[in-house]
C-alpha atoms as a PDB file:
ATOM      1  CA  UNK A   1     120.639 121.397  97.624  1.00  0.00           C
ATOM      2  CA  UNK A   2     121.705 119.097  94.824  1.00  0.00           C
ATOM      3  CA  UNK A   3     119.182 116.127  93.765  1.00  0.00           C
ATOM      4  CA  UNK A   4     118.959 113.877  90.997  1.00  0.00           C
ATOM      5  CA  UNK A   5     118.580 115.303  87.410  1.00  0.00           C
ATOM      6  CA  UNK A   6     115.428 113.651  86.656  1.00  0.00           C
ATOM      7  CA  UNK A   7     113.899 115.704  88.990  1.00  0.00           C
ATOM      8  CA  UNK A   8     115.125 119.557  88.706  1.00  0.00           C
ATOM      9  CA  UNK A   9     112.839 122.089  88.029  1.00  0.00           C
ATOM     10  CA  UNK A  10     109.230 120.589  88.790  1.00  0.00           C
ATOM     11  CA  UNK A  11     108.239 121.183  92.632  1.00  0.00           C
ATOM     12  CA  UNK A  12     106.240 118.150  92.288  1.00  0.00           C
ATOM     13  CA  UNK A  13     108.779 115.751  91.180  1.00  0.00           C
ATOM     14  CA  UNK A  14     111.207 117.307  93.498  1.00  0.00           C
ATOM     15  CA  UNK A  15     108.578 116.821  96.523  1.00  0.00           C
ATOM     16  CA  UNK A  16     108.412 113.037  95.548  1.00  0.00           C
ATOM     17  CA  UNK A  17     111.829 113.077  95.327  1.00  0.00           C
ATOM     18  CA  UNK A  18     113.113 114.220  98.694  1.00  0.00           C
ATOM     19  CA  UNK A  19     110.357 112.870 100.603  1.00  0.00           C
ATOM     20  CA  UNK A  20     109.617 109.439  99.159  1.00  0.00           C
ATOM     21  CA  UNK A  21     111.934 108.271  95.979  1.00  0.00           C
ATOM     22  CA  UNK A  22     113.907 105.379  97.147  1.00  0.00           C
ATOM     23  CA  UNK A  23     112.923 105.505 100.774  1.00  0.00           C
ATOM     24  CA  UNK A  24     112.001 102.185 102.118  1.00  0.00           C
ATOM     25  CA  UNK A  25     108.374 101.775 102.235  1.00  0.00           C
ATOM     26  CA  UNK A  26     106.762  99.108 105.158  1.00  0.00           C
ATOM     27  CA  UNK A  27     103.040  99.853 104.816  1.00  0.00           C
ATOM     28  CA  UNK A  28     101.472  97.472 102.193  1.00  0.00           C
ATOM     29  CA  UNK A  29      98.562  99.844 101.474  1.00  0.00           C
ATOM     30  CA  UNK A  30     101.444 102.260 100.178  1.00  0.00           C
ATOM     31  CA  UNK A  31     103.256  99.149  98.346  1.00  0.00           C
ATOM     32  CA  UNK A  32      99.878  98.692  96.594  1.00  0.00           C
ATOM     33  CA  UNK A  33      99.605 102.282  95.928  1.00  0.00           C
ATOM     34  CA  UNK A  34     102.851 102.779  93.519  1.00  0.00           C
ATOM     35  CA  UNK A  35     102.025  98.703  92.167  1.00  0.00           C
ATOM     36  CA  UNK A  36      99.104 100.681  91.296  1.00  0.00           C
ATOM     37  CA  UNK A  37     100.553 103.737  89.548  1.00  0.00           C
ATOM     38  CA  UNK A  38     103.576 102.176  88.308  1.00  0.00           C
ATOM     39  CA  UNK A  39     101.426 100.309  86.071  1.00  0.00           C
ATOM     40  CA  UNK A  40      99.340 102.915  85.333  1.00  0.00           C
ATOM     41  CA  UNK A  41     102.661 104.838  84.213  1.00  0.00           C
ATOM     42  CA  UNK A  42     103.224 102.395  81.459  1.00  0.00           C
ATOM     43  CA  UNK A  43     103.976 104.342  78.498  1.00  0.00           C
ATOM     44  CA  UNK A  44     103.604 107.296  79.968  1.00  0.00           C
ATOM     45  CA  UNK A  45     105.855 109.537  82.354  1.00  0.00           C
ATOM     46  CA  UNK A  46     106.232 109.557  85.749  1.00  0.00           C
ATOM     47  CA  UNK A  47     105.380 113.103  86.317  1.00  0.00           C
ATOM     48  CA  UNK A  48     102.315 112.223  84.854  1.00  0.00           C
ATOM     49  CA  UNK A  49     100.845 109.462  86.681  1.00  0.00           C
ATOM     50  CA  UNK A  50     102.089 111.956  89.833  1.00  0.00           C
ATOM     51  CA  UNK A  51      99.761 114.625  88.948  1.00  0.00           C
ATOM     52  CA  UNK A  52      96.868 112.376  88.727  1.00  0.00           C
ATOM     53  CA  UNK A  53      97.950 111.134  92.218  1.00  0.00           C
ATOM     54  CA  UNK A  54      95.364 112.305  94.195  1.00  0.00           C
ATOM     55  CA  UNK A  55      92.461 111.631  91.584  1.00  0.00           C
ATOM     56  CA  UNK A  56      93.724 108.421  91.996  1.00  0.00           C
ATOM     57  CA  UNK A  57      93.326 107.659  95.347  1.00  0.00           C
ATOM     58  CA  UNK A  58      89.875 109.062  95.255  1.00  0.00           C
ATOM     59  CA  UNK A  59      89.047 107.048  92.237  1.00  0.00           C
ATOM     60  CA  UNK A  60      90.183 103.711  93.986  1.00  0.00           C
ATOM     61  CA  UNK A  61      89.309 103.948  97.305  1.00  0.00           C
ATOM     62  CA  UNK A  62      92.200 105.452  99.009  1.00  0.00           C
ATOM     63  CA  UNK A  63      94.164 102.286  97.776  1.00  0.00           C
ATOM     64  CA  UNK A  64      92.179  99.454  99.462  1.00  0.00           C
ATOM     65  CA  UNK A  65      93.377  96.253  97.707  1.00  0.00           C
ATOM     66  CA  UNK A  66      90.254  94.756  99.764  1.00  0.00           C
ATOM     67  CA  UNK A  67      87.794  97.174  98.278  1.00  0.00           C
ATOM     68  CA  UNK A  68      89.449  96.707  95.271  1.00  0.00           C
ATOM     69  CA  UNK A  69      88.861  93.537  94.835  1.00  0.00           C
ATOM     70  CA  UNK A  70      84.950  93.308  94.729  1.00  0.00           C
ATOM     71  CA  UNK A  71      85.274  95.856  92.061  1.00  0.00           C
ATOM     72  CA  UNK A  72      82.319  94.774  89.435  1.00  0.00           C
ATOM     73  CA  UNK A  73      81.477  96.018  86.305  1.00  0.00           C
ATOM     74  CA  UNK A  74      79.465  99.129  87.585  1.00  0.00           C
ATOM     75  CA  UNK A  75      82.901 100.524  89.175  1.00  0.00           C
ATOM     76  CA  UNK A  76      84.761  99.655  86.185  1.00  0.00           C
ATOM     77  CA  UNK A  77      82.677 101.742  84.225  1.00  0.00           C
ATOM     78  CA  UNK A  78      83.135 104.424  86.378  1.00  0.00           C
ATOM     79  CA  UNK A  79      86.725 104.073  86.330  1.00  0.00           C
ATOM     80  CA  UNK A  80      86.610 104.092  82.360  1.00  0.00           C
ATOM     81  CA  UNK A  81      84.803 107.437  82.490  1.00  0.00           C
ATOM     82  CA  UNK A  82      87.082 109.176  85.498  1.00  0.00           C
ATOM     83  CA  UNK A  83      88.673 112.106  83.580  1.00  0.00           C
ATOM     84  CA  UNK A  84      91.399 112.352  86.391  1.00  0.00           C
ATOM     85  CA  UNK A  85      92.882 109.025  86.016  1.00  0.00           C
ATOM     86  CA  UNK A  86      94.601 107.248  82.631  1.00  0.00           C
ATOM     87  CA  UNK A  87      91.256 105.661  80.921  1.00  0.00           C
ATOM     88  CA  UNK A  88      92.984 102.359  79.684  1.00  0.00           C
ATOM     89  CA  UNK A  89      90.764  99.090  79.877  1.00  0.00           C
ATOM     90  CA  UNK A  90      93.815  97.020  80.297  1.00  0.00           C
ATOM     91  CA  UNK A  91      95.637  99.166  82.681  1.00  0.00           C
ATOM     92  CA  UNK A  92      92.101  99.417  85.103  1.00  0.00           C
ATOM     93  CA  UNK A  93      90.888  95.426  84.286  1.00  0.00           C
ATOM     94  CA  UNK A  94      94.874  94.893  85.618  1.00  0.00           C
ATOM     95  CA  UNK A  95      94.438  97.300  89.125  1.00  0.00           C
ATOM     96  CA  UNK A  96      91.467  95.109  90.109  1.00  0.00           C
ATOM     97  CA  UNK A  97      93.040  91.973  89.227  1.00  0.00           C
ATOM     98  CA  UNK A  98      96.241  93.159  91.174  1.00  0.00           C
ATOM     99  CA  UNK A  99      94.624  93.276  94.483  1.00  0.00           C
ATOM    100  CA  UNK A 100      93.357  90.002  94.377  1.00  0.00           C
ATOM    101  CA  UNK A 101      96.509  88.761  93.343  1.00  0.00           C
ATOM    102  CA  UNK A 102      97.847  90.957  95.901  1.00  0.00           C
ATOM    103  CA  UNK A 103      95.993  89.829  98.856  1.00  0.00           C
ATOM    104  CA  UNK A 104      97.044  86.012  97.445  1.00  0.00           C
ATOM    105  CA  UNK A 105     100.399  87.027  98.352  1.00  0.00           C
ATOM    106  CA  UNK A 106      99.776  88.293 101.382  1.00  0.00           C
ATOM    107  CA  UNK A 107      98.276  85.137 102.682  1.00  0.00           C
ATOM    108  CA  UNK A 108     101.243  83.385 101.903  1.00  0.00           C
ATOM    109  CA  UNK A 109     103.836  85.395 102.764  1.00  0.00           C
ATOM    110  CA  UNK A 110     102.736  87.380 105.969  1.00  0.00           C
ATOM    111  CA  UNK A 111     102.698  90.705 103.860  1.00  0.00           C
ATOM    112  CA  UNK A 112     103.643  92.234 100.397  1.00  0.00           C
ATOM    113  CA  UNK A 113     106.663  93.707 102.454  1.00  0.00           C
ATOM    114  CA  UNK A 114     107.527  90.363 103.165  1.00  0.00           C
ATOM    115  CA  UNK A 115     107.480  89.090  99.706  1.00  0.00           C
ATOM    116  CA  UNK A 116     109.196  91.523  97.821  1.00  0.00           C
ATOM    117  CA  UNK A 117     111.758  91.913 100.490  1.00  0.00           C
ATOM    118  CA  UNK A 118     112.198  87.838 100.088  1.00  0.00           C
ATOM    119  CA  UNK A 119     114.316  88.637  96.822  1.00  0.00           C
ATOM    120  CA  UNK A 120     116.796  90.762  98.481  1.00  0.00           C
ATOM    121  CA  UNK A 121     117.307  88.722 101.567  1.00  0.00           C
ATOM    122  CA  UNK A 122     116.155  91.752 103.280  1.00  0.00           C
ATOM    123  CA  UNK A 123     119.057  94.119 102.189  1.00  0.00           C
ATOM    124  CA  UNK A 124     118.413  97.034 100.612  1.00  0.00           C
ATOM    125  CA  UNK A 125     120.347  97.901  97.216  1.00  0.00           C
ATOM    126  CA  UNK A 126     122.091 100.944  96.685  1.00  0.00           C
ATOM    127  CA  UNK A 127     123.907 101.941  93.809  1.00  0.00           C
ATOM    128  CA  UNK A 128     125.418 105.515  93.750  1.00  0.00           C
ATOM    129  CA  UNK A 129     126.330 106.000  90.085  1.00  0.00           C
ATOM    130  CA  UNK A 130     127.393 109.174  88.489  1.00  0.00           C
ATOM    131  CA  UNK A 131     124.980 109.769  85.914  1.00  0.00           C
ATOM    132  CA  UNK A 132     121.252 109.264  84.960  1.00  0.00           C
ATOM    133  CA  UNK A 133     121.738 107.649  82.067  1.00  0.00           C
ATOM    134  CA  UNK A 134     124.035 104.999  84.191  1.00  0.00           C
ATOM    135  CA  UNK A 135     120.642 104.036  85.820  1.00  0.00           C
ATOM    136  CA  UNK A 136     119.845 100.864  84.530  1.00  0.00           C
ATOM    137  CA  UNK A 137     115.848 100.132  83.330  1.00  0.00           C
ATOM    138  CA  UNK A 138     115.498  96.500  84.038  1.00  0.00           C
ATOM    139  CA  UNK A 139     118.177  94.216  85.853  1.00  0.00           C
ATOM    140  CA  UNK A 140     118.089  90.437  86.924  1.00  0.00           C
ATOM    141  CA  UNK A 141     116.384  91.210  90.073  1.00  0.00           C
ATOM    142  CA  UNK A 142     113.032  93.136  88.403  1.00  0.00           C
ATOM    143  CA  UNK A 143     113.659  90.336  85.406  1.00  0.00           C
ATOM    144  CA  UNK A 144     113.058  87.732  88.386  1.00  0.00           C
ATOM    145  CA  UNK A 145     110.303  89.460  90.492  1.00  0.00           C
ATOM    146  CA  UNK A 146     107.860  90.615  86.991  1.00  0.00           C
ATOM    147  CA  UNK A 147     109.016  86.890  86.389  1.00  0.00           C
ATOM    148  CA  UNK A 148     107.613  85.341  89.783  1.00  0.00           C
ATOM    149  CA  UNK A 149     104.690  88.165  90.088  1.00  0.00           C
ATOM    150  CA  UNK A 150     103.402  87.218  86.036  1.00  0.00           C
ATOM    151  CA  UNK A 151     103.573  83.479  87.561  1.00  0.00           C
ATOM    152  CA  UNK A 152     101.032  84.293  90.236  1.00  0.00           C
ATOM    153  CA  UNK A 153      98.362  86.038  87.946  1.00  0.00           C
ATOM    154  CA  UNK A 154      99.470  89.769  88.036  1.00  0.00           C
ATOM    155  CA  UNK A 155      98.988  91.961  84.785  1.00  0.00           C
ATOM    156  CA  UNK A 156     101.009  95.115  84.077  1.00  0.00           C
ATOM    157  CA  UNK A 157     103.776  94.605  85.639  1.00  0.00           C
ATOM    158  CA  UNK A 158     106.686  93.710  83.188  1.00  0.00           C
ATOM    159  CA  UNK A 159     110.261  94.280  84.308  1.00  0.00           C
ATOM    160  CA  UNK A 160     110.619  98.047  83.239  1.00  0.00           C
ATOM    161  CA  UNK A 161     107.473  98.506  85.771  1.00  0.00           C
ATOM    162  CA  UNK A 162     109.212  96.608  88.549  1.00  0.00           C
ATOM    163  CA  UNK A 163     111.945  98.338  88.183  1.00  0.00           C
ATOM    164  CA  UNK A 164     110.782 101.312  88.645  1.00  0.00           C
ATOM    165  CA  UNK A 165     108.188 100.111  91.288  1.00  0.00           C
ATOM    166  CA  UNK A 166     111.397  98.975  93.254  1.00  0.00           C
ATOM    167  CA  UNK A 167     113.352 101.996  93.092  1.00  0.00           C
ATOM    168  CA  UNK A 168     110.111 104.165  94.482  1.00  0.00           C
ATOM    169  CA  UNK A 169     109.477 101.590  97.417  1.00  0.00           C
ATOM    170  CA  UNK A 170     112.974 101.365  98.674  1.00  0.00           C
ATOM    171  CA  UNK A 171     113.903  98.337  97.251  1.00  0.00           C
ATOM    172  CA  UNK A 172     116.109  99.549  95.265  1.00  0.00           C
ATOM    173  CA  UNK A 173     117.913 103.237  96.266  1.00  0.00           C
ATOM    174  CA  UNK A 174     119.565 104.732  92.996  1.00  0.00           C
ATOM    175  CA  UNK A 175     120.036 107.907  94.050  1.00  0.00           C
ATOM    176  CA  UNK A 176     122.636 109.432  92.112  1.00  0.00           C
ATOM    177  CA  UNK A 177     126.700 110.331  93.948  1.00  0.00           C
ATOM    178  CA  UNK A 178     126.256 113.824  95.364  1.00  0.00           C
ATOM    179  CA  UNK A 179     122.330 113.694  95.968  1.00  0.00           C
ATOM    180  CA  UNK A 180     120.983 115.255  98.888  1.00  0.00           C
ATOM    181  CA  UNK A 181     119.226 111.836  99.711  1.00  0.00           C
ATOM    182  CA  UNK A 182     122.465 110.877 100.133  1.00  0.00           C
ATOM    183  CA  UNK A 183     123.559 112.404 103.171  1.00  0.00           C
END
């Protein structure tokens, strides 16, 4: 089976990668998820933030944006002090901002589905190009969304983030020509 480069030769990066990587994702508890861990990948790597995955979702509630939000003090604490998660006061201040700001745009647009969709006119982008390094890090469409989102209070989430958080919702598919995902 032939995937993307990026992914070859970690079973947990090629699990992502055939069963969620560019697949279109509905559920807004899921689009909160990677908003989430996108952030938290900031600086880091991806294969990273995926090992920590699961300490993650124990760590913040399974990914309840409306648990999330009454986060206090006490819980950010804890959060600071959660060896299984990345300890950064900015990144962890910016998850429990995010699900208020989150929720915001749910109230006004239906769903988080709804709103990110919004900037595609509902279509789906898919490039097929050759090579990784073809794979663009930013483009006008994360430019406009971190743009929007930074407009409406959210933290973290610059346009090398949205990028990213597009491609691993299904916004964007950029799975390379020849990819299994492909066919």
């Amino acid at each position: 089976m032939k995937r993307c480069d990026w992914c070859i030769g970690n079973e947990l990066y090629e699990k992502y990668h055939d069963e969620e990587w560019g697949g279109v994702v509905y559920d807004d508890r899921v689009l909160f998820e990677f908003l989430i861990l996108e952030s938290a990948q900031a600086g880091l790597n991806w294969l990273t933030i995926l090992k920590k995955r699961e300490n993650y979702r124990l760590a913040y509630d399974d990914f309840d944006y409306r648990i999330i939000t009454g986060y206090g003090e006490e819980k950010f604490e804890e959060l600071m002090n959660n060896k299984g998660i990345v300890r950064n006061k900015l990144k962890i201040r910016a998850s429990i901002n995010n699900a208020i700001r989150f929720m915001e745009v749910q109230n006004e647009f239906g769903s988080f589905y709804n709103y990110l969709w919004n900037f595609v006119e509902g279509k789906q982008i898919i490039n097929r190009v050759e090579k990784l390094e073809d794979v663009p890090a930013k483009t006008e469409l994360s430019d406009a969304i971190s743009k929007d989102m930074k407009k409406r209070g959210f933290k973290f989430i610059g346009t090398t983030i949205i990028y990213a958080y597009l491609q691993a919702v299904g916004v964007v598919d950029d799975h390379l020509k020849g990819c299994m995902a492909n066919e």
